[in-house]
Structures are given as C-alpha cells and as structure tokens.
N, C-alpha and C. Protein backbone atom coordinates (compact mmCIF):
# COMPACT_ATOMS: atom_id res chain seq x y z
N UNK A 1 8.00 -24.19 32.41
CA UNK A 1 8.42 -23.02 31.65
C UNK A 1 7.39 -22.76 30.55
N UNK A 2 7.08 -21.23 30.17
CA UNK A 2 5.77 -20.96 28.84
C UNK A 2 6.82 -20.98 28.19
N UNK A 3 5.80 -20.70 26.98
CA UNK A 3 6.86 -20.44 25.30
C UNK A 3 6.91 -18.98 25.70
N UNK A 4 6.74 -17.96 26.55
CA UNK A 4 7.00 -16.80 26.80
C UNK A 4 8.21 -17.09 27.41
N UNK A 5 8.62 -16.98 28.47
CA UNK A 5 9.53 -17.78 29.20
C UNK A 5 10.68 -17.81 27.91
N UNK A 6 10.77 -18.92 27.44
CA UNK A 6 11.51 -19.58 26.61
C UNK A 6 12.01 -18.51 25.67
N UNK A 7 11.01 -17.67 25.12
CA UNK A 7 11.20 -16.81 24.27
C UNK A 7 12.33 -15.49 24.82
N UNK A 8 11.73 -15.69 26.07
CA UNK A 8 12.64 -14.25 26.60
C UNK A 8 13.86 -14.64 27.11
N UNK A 9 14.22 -16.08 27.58
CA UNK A 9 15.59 -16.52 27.19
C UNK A 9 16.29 -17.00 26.92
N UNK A 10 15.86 -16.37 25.27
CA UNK A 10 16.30 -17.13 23.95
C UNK A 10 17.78 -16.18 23.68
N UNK A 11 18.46 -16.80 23.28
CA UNK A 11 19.96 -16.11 22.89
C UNK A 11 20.23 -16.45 21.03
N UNK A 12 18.88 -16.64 20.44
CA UNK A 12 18.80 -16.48 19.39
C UNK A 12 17.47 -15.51 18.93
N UNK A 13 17.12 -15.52 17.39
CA UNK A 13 16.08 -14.18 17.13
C UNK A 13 15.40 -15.49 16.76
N UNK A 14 13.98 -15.10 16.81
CA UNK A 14 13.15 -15.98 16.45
C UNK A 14 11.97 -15.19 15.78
N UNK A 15 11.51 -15.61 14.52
CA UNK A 15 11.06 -14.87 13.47
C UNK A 15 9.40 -15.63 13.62
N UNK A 16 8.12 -15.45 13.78
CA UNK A 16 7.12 -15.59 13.69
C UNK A 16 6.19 -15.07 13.22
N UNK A 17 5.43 -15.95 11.96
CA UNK A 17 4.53 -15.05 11.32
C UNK A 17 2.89 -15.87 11.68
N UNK A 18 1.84 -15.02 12.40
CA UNK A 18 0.47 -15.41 12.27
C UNK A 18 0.05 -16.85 11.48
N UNK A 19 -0.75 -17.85 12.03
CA UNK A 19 -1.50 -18.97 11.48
C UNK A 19 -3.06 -18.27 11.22
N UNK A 20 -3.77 -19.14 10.81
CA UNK A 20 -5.20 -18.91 10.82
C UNK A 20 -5.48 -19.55 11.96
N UNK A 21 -5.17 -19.93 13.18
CA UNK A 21 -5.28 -20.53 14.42
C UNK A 21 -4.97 -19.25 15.11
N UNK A 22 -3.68 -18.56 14.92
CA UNK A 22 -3.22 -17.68 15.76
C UNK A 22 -3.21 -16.54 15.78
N UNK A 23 -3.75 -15.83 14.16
CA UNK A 23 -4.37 -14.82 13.76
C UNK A 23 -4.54 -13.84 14.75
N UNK A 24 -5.44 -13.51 15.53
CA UNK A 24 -5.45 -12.36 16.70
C UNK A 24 -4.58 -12.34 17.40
N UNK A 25 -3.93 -13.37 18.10
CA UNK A 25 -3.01 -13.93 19.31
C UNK A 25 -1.90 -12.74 19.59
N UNK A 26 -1.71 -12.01 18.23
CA UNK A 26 -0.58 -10.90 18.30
C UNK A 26 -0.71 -9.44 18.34
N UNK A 27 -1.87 -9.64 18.54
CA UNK A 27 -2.15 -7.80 18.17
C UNK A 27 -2.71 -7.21 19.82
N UNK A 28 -2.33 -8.23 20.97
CA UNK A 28 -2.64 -7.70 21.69
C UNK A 28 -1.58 -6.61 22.22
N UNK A 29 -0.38 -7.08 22.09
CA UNK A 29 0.71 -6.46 22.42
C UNK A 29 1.46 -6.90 23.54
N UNK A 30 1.25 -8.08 23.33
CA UNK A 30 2.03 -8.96 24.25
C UNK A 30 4.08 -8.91 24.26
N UNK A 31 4.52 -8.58 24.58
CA UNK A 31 6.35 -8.81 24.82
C UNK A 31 6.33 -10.09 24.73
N UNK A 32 7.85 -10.81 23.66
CA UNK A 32 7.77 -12.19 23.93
C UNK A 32 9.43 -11.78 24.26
N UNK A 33 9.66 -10.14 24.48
CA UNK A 33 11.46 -10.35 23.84
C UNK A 33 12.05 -9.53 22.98
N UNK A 34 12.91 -9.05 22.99
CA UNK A 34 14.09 -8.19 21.76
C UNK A 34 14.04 -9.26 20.64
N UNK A 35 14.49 -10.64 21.14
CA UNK A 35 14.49 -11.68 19.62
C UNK A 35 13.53 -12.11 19.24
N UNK A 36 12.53 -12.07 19.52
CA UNK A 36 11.20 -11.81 19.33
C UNK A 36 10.72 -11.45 17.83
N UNK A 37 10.94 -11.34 16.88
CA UNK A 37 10.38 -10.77 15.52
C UNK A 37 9.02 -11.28 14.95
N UNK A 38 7.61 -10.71 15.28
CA UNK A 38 6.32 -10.73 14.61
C UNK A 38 6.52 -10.24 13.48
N UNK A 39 6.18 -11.28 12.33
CA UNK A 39 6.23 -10.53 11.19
C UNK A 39 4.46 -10.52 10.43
N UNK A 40 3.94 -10.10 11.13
CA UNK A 40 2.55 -9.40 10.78
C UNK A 40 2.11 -8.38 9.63
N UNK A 41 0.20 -8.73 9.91
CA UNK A 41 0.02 -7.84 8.95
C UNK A 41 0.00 -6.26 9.42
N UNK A 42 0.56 -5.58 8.30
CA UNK A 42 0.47 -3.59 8.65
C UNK A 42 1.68 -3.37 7.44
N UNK A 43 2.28 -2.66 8.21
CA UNK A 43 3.61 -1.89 7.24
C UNK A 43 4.18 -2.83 6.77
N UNK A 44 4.61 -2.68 5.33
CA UNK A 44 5.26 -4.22 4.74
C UNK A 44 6.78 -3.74 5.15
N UNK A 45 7.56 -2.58 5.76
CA UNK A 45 8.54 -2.73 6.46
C UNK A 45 8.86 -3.92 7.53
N UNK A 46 7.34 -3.87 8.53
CA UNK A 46 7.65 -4.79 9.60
C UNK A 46 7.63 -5.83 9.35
N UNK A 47 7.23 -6.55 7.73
CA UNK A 47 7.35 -8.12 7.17
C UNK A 47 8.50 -8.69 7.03
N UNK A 48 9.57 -7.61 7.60
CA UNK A 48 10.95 -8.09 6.80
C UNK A 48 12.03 -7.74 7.85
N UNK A 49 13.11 -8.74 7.91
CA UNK A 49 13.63 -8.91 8.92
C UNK A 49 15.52 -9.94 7.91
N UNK A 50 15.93 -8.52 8.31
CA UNK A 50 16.96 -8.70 7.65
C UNK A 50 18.28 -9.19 8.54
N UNK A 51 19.15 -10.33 8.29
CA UNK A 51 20.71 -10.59 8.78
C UNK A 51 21.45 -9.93 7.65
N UNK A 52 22.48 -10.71 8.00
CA UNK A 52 23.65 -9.95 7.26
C UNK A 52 23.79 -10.61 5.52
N UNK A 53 23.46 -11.94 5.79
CA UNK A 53 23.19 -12.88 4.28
C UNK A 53 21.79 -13.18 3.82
N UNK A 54 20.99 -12.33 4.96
CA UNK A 54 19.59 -13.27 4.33
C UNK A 54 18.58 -12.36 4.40
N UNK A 55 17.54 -12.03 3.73
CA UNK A 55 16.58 -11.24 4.19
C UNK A 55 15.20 -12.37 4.21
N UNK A 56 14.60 -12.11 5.12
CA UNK A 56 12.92 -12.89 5.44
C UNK A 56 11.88 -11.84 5.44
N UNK A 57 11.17 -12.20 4.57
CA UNK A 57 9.89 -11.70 4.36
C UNK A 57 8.72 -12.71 4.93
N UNK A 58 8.19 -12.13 5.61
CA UNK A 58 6.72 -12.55 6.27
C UNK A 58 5.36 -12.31 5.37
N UNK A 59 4.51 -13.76 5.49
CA UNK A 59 3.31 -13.24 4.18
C UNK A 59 2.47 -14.17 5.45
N UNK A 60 1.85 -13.55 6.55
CA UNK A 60 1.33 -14.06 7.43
C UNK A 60 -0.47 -14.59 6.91
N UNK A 61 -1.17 -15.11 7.86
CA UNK A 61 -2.41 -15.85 6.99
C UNK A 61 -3.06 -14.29 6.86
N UNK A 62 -4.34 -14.98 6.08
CA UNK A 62 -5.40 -13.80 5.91
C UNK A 62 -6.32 -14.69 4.85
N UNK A 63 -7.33 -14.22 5.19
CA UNK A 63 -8.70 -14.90 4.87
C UNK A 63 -8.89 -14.97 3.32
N UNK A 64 -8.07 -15.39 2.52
CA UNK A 64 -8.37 -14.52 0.98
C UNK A 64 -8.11 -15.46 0.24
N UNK A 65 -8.89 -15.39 -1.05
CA UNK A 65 -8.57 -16.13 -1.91
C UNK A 65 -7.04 -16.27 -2.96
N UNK A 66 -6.97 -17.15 -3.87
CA UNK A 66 -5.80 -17.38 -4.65
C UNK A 66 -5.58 -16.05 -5.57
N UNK A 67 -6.86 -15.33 -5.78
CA UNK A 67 -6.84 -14.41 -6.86
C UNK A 67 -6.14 -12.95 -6.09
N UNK A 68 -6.84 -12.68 -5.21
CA UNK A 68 -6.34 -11.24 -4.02
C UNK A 68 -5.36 -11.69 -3.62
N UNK A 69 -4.38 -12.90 -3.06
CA UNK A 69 -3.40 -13.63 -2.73
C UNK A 69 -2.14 -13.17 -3.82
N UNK A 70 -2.53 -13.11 -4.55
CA UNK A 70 -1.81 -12.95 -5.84
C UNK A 70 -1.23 -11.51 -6.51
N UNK A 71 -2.48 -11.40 -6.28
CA UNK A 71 -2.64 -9.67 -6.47
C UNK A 71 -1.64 -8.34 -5.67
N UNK A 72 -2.28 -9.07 -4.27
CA UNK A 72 -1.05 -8.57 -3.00
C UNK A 72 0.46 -8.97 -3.15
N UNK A 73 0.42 -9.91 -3.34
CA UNK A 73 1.79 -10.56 -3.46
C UNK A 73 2.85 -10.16 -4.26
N UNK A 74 2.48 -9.65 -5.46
CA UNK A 74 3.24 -9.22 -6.19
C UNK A 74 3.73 -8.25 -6.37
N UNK A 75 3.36 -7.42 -5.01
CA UNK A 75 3.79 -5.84 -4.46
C UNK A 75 5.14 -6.75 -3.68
N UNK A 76 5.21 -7.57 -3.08
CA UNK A 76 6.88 -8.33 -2.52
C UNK A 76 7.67 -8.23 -3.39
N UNK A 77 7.95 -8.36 -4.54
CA UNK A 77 8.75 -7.95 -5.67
C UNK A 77 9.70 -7.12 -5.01
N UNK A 78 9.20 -5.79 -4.49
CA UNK A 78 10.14 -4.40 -4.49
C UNK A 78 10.49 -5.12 -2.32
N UNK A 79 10.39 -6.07 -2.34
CA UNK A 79 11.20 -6.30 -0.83
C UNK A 79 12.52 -7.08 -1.16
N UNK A 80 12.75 -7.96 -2.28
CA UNK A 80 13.42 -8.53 -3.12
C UNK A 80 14.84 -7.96 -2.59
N UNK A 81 15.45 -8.24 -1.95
CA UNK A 81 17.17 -8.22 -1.89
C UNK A 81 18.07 -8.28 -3.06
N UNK A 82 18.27 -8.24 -3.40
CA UNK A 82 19.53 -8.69 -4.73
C UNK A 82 20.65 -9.41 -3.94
N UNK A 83 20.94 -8.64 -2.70
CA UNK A 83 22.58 -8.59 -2.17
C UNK A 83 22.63 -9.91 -1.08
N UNK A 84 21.58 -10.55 -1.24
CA UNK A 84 21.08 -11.46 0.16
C UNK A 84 20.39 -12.59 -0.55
N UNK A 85 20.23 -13.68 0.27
CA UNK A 85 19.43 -14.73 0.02
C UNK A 85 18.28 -13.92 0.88
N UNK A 86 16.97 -14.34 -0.20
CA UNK A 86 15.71 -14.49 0.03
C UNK A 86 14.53 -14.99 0.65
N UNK A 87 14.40 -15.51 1.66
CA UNK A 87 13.55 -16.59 2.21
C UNK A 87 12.49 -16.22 2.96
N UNK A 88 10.62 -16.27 2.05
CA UNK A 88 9.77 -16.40 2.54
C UNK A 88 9.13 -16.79 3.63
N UNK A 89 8.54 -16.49 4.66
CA UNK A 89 7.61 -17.42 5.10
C UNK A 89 5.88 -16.87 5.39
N UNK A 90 5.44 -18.42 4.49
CA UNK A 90 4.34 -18.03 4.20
C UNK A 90 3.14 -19.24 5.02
N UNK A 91 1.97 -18.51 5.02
CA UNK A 91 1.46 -19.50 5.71
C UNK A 91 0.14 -19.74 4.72
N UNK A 92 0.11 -20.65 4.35
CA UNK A 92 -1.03 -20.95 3.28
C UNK A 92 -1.18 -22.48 2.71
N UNK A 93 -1.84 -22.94 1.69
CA UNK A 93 -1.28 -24.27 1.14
C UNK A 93 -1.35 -23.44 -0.61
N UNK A 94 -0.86 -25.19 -0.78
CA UNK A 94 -0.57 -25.18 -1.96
C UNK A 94 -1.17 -26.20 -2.99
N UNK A 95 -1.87 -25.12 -4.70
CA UNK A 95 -2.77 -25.83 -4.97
C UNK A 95 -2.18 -27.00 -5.96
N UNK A 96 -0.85 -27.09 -5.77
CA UNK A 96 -0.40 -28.20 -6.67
C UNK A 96 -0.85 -29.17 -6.87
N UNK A 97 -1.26 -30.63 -8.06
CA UNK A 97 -1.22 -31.52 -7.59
C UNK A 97 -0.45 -32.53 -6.48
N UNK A 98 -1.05 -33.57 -6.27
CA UNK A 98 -0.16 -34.30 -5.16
C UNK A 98 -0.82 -34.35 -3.77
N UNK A 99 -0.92 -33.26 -3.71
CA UNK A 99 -1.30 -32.49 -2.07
C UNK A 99 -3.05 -33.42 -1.69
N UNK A 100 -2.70 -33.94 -0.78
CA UNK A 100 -4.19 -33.96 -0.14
C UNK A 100 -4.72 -33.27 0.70
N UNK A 101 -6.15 -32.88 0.06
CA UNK A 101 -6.82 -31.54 0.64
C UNK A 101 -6.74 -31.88 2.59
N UNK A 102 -6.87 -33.26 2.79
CA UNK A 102 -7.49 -33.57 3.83
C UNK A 102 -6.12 -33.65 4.86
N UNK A 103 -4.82 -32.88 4.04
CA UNK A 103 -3.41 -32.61 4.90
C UNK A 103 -3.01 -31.61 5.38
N UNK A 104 -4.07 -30.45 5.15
CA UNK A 104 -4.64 -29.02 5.66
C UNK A 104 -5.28 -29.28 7.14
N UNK A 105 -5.55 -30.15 7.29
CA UNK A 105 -6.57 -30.06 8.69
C UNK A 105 -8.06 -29.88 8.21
N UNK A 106 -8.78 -29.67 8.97
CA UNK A 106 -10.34 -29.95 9.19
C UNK A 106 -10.91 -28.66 8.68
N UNK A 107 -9.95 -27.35 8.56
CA UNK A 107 -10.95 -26.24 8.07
C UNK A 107 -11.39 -26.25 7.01
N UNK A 108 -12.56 -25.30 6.93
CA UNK A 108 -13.49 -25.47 5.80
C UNK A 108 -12.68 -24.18 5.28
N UNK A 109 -13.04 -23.63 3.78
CA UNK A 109 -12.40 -22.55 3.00
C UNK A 109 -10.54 -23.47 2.75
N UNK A 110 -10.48 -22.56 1.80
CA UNK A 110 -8.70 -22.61 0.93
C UNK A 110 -8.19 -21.10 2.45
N UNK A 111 -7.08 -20.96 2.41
CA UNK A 111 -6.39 -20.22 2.89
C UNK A 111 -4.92 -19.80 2.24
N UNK A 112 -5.06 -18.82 1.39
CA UNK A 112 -4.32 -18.10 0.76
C UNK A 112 -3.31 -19.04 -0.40
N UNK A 113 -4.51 -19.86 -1.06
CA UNK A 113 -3.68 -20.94 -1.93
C UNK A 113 -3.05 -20.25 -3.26
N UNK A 114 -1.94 -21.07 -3.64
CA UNK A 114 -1.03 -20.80 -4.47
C UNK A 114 -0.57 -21.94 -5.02
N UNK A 115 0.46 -21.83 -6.17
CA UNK A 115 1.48 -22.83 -6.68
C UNK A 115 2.88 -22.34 -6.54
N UNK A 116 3.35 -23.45 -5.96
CA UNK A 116 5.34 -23.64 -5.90
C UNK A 116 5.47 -22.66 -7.41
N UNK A 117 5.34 -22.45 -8.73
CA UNK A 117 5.87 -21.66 -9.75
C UNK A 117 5.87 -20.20 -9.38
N UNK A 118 4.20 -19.85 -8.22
CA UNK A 118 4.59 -18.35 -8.38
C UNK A 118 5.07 -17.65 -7.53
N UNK A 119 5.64 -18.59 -6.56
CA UNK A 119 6.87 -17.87 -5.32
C UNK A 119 8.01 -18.43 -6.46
N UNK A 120 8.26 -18.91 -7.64
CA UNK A 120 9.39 -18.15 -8.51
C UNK A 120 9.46 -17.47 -8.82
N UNK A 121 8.30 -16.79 -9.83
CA UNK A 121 7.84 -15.98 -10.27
C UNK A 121 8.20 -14.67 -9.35
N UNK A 122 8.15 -14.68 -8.39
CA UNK A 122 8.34 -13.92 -7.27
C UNK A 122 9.64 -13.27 -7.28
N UNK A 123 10.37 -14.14 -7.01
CA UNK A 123 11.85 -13.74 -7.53
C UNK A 123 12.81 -14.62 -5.33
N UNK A 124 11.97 -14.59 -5.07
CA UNK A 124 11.98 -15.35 -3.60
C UNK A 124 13.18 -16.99 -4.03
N UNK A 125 14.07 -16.96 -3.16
CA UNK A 125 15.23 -18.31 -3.08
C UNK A 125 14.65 -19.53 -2.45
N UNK A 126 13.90 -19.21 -1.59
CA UNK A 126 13.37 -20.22 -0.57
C UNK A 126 11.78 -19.22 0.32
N UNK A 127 10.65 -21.07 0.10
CA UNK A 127 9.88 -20.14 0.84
C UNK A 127 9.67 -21.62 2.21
N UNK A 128 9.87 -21.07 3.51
CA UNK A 128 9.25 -22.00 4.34
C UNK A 128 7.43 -21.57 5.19
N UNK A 129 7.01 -22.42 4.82
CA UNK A 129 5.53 -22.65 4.81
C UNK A 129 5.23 -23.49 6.23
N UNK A 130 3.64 -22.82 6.60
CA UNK A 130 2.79 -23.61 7.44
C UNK A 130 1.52 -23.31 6.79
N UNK A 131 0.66 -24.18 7.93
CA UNK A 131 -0.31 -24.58 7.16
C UNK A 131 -0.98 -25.91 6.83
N UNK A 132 0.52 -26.52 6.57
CA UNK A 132 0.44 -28.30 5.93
C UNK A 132 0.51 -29.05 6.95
N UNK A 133 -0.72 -29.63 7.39
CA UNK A 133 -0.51 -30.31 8.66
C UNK A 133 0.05 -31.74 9.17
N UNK A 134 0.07 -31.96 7.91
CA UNK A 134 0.52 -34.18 8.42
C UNK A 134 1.97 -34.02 8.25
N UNK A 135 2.41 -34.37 6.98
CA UNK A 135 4.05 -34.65 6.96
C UNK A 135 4.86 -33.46 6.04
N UNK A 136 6.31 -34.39 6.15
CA UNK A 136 7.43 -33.35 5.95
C UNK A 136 7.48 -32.99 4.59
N UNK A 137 7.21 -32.19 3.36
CA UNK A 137 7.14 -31.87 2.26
C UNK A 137 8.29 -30.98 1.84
N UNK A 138 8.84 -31.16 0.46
CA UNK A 138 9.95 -30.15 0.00
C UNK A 138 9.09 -30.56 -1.55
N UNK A 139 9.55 -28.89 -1.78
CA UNK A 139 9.36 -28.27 -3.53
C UNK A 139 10.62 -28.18 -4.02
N UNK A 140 10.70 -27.87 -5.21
CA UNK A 140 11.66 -27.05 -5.80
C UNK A 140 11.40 -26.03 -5.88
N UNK A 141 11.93 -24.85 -5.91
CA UNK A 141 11.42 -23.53 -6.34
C UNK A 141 12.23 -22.87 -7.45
N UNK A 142 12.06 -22.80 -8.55
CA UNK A 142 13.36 -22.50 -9.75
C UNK A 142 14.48 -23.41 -9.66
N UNK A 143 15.44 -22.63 -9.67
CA UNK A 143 16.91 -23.09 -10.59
C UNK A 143 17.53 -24.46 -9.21
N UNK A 144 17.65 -23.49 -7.54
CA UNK A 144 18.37 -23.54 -7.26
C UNK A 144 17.23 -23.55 -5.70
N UNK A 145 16.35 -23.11 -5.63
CA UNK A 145 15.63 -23.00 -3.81
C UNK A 145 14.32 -24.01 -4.05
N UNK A 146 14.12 -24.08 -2.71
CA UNK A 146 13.09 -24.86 -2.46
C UNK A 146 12.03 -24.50 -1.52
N UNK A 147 10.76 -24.70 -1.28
CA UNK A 147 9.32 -25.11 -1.07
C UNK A 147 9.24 -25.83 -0.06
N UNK A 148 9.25 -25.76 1.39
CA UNK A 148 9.19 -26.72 2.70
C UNK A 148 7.98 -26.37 3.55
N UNK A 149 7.30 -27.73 3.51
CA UNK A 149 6.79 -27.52 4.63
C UNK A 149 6.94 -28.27 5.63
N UNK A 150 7.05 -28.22 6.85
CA UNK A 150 7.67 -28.74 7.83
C UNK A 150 6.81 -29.82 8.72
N UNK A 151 5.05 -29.85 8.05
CA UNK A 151 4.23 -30.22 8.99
C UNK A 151 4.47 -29.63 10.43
N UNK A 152 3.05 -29.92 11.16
CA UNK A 152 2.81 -29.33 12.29
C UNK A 152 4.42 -29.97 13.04
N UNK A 153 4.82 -28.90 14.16
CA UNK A 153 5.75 -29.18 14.82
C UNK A 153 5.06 -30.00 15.96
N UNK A 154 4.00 -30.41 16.30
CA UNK A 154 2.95 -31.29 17.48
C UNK A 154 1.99 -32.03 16.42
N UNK A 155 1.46 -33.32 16.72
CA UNK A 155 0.52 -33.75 16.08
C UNK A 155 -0.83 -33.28 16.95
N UNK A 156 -1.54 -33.17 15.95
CA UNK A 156 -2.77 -32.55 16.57
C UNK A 156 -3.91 -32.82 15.79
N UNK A 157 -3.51 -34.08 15.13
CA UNK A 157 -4.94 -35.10 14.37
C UNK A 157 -4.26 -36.40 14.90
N UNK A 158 -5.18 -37.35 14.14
CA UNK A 158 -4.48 -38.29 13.99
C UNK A 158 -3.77 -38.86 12.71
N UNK A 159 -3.82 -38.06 11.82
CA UNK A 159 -3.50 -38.40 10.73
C UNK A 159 -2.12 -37.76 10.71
N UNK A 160 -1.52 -36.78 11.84
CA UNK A 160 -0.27 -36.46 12.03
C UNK A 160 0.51 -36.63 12.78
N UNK A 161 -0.12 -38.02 13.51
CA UNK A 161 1.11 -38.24 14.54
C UNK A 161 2.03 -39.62 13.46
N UNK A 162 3.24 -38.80 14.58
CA UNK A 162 4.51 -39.57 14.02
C UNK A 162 5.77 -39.00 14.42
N UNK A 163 6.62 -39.49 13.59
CA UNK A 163 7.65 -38.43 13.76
C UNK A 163 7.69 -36.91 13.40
N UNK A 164 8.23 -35.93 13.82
CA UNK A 164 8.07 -34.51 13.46
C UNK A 164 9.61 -34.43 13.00
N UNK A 165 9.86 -33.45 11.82
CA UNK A 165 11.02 -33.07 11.34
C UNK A 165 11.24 -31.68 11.29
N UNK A 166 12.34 -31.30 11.04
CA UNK A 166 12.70 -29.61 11.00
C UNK A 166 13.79 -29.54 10.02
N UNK A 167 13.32 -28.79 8.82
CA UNK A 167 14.13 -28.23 7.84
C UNK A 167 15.74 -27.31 7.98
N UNK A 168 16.78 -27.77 7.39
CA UNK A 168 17.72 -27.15 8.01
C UNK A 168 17.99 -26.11 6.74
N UNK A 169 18.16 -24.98 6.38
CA UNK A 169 18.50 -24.75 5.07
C UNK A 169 19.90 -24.05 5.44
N UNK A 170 21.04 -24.59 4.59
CA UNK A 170 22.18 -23.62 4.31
C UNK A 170 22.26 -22.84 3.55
N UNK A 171 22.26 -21.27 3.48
CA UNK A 171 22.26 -19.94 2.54
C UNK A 171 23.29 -20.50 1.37
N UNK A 172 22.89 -20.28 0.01
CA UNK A 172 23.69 -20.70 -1.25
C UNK A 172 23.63 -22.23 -1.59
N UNK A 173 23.08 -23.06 -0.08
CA UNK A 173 22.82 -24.59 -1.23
C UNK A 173 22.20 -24.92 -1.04
C-alpha cells in the first residue's frame, strides 16, 4: 500500500504542511483525497483549517531567516480564533538554549529559526513542530500550551534511531 493509498482511505482529515525535504513535492497537484488538507505556501486562507473546537494554522518551511520569519509571522495574529483552541504547525527549529544544532540533521543554513516566547507572543495555544530530528521534545508555551516536537516519525540518521513517539494533545489541557 503508498501513503497515497492510505491517504485516500483515510476516514479521518489529515492536515500536512511542507518540510525543507518536501518543499516542491506539493505543488504538483497531486490528489491525496477530500481529507487530505495541504496547508501551503499562497493564500493565508488555505493555511488554516478549521474543526468545530480548534483552528490550525500552517507556517510551512521556507528558506528565510529568524528576522523575515518574524516579520511574516506576525501577520498570523489576524488568523487568531478567539472562539477555538489555536494550534500551529510549524516547521522550523528553535533557537533556544538546550537544543543541539547537530538534532536538526545534516543541513547546512538555520531554517526559519525562532524562540518558544514568540509563538506566545503570537497569541497561538499550541504549536506542533518538525524539523527536530532525533528525539521527543515539549516546551511550554505561556500560561497554559505547549511547544512539541515529535522527532522524525522514521529514523533516518543514526543519531535517531530508537524509539519514535507521537504527541497526543487534548483541546483545554
């Protein structure tokens, strides 16, 4: 079976936003499916992908520094729900301490780096992240959300094989 396959019969929605690996992979115009949701770069309508409790915003890769990263970003503000939980997904790292550079993988350049404070700043509940390639990482993010990255779902160094985990988040805790 492909992940096409799989995708088309999926009896759930499945929300995907661009890697710096996978970057082109979507603009051919490939069908994966109705549940299918690319949340790509273009109209910041199509970044966002709303249920009934939650809205997701997509901040897919792009070649740019922390400063233009920033800059852009803070046009998400006006995607901001009030009436909904919030939850990012972004694909980038993060320039916090802690982090080892060498848990990004082998590419050369930063890719759309940031700090856990300014997806508060943001006004965002939860952001889930790729990007971080070895292990399972959680932030805080303000009062009450958190900062996940899930590591690669496949190891694909050696510095990431192991066990793989998957973040469960419940809306409100």
């Amino acid at each position: 079976m492909s992940l096409c396959d799989l995708y088309l019969n999926s009896h759930f929605d499945t929300l995907v936003i661009p890697g710096n690996h996978d970057a082109g992979s979507y603009a051919s115009g490939l069908s994966f499916g109705d549940r299918v949701h690319i949340l790509a770069k273009g109209e910041r309508s199509k970044n966002v992908f709303d249920t009934e409790d939650c809205r997701f915003i997509g901040v897919p890769f792009d070649a740019i520094d922390a400063q233009v990263f920033h800059q852009r970003s803070r046009g998400l503000r006006e995607l901001i729900d009030q009436d909904r939980e919030n939850i990012l997904l972004y694909h980038g790292e993060l320039l916090d301490p802690s982090f080892d550079r060498d848990a990004f993988g082998s590419e050369a350049g930063r890719y759309m780096p940031s700090r856990v404070t300014f997806f508060d700043e943001l006004g965002v509940d939860n952001v889930l992240a790729g990007h971080f390639h070895t292990s399972f990482d959680v932030r805080r993010v303000g009062e009450k959300g958190y900062f996940v990255y899930p590591g690669s779902p496949v190891s694909i160094t050696r510095r990431a094989i192991g066990r793989r985990k998957v973040a469960l988040i419940e809306l409100g805790k």
